[in-house]
Protein backbone atom coordinates (compact mmCIF):
# COMPACT_ATOMS: atom_id res chain seq x y z
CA UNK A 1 0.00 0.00 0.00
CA UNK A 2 1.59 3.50 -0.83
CA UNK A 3 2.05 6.06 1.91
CA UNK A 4 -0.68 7.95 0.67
CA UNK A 5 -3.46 5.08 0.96
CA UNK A 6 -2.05 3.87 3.92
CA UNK A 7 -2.07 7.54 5.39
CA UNK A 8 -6.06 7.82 4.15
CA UNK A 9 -6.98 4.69 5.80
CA UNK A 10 -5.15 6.08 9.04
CA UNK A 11 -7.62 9.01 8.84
CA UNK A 12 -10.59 7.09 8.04
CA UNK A 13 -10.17 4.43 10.75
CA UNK A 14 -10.10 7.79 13.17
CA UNK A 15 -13.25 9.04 11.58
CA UNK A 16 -14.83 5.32 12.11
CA UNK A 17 -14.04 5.92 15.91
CA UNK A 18 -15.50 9.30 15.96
CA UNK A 19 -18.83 8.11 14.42
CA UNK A 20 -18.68 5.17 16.58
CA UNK A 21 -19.07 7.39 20.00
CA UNK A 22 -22.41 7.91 21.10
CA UNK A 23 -24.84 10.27 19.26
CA UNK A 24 -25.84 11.61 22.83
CA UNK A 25 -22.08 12.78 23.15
CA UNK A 26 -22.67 15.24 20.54
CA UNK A 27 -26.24 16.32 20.71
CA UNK A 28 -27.10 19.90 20.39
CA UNK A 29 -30.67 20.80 19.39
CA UNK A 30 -29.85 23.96 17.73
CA UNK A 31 -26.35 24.33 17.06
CA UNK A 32 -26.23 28.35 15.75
CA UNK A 33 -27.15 28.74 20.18
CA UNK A 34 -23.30 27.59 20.45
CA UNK A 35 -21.98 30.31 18.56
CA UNK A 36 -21.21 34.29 19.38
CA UNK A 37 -20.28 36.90 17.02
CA UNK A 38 -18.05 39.88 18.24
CA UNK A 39 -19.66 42.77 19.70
CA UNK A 40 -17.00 45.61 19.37
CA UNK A 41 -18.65 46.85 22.74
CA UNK A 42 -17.66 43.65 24.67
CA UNK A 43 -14.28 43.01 26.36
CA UNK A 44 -13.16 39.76 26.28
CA UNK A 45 -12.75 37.68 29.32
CA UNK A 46 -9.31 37.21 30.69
CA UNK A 47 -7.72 34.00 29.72
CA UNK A 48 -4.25 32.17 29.45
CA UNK A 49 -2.97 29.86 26.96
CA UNK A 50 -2.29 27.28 29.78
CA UNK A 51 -6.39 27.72 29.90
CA UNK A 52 -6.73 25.40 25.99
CA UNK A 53 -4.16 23.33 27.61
CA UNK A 54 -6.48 20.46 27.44
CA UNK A 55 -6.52 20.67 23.34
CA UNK A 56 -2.95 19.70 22.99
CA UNK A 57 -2.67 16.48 21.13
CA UNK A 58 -3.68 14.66 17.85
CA UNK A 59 -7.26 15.00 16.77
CA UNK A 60 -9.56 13.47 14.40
CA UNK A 61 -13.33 15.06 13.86
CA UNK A 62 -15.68 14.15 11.08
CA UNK A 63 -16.52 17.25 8.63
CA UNK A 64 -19.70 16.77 6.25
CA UNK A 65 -17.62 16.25 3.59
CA UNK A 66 -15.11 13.58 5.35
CA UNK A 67 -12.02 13.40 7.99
CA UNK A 68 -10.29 15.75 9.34
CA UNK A 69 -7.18 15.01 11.06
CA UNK A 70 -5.76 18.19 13.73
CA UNK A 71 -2.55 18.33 15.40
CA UNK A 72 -2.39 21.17 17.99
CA UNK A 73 1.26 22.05 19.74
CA UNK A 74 1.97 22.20 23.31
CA UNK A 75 2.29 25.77 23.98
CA UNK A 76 5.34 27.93 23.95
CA UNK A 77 5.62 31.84 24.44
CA UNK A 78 2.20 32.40 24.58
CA UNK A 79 1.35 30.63 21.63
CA UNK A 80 -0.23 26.94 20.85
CA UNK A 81 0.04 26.39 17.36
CA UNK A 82 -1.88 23.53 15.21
CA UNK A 83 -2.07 22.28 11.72
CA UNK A 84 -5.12 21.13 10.06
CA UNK A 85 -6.07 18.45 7.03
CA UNK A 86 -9.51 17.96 5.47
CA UNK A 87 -9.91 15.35 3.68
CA UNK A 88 -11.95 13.34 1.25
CA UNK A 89 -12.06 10.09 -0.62
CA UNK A 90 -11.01 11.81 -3.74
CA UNK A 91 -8.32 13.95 -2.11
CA UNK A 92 -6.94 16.62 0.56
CA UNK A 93 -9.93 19.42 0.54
CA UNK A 94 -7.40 22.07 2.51
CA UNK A 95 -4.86 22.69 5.10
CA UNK A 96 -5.40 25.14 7.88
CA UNK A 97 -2.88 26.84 9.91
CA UNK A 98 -3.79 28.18 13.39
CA UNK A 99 -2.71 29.37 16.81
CA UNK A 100 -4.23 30.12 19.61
CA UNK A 101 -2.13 33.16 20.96
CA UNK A 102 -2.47 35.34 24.41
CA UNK A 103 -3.28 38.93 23.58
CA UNK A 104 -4.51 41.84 25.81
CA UNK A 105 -5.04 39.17 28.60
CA UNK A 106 -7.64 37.32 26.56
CA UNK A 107 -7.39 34.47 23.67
CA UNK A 108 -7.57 34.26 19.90
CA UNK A 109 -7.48 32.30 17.04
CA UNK A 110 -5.56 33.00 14.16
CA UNK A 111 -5.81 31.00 11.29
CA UNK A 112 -4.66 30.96 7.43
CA UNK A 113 -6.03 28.17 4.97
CA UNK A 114 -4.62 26.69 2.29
CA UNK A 115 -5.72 24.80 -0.89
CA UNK A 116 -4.46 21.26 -1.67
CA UNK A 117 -1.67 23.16 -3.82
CA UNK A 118 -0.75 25.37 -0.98
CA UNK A 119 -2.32 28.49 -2.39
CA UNK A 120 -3.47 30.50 0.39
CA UNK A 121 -7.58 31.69 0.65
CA UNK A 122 -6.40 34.95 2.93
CA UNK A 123 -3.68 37.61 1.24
CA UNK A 124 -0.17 36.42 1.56
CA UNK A 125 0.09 38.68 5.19
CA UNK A 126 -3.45 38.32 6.04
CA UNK A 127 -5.22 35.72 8.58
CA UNK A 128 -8.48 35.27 10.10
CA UNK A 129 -8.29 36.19 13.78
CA UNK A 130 -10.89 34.93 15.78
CA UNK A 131 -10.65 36.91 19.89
CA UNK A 132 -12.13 35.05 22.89
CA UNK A 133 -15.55 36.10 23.38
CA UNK A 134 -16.82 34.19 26.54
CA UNK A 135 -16.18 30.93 28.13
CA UNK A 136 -17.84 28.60 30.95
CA UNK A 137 -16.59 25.48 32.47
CA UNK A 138 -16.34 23.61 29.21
CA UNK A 139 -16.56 26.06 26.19
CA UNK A 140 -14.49 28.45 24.61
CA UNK A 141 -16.79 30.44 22.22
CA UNK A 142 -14.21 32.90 20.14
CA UNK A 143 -15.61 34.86 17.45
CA UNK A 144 -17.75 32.31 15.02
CA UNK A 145 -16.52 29.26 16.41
CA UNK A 146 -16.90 26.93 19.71
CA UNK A 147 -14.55 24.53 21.00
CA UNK A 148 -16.73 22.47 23.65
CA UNK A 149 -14.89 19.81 25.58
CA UNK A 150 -16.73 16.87 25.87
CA UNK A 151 -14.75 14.72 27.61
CA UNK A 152 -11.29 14.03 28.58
CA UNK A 153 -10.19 12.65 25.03
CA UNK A 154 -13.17 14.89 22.85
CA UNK A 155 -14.51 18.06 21.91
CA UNK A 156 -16.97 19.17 19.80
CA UNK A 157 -16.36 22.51 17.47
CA UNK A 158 -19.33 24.61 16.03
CA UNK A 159 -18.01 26.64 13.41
CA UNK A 160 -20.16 29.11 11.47
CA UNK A 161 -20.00 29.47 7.82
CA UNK A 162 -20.35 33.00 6.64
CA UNK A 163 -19.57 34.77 3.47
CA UNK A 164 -19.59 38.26 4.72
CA UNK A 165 -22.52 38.90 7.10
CA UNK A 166 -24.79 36.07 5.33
CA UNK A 167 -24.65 32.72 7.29
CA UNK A 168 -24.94 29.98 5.62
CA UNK A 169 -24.80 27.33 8.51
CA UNK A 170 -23.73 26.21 11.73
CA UNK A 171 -20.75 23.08 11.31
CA UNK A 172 -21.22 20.77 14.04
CA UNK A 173 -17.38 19.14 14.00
CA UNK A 174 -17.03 16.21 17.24
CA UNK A 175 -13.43 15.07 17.66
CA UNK A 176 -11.79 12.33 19.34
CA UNK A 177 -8.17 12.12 20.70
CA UNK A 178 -6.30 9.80 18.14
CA UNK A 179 -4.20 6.72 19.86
């Protein structure tokens, strides 16, 4: 088997896992309720990167349109980076790049995506930057998207796709520790 098929059936024996959990795990009647939008009138919370210490590891969460396979650093200097790939059985769908970085005593995520070819969606110097909004004993809700912990070895993210101020819908991604 090449690397590539052997690497795909890696990913898709994590997604198997994933779908295996219990639906109860990841039930949410109305998953839009998870997410916040920035209010430019709203401080955020105060937070520490040792707070998203819990994310550090090797993650796979099943997307609508297949695995997705995320790697998040321990952090260092303030900063816990991560890598991100989305995949499909007819190919890689994107790469994603993000941090979650300490700023003004809060949180944020910055992120860049990429295209299979490593094109990047955002300008060359630009990323999407995503500030803590609120948080409670198991959620992190930054600016359009939720991380939820759900247990020790899952979380849940609700991400909402936007083009501009028109949502289109609310992404309801579950995730379970790989290994």
């Amino acid at each position: 088997m090449s690397a590539d098929g052997l690497a795909r059936r890696t990913i898709l024996c994590g997604l198997a896992a994933v779908l295996a959990a219990p639906a109860s795990a990841f039930a949410q009647t109305d998953p839009r309720a998870m997410i916040r939008l920035r209010d430019p009138r709203r401080s955020p919370p105060p937070a520490t990167i040792a707070d998203m210490a819990w994310i550090e590891g090797h993650w796979i969460g099943a997307m609508p349109e297949g695995p997705v396979e995320h790697v998040i650093l321990s952090a260092a200097f303030g900063h816990m980076p991560g890598f991100v790939r989305a995949v499909n059985p007819q190919g890689v769908l994107f790469y994603e790049i993000s941090v979650f970085v300490e700023t003004g005593g809060s949180l944020s995520v910055r992120v860049k995506h990429f295209t299979p070819a490593l094109a990047g969606w955002e300008a060359q110097s630009a990323y999407v930057d995503r500030p803590l909004l609120a948080r409670d004993g198991a959620g992190y809700y930054f600016d359009g998207i939720t991380f939820l912990r759900t247990g020790p070895d899952s979380f849940t993210v609700y991400f909402l796709d936007r083009s501009g101020s028109v949502e289109r819908a609310t992404l309801v991604i579950p995730f379970r520790r790989k290994g």
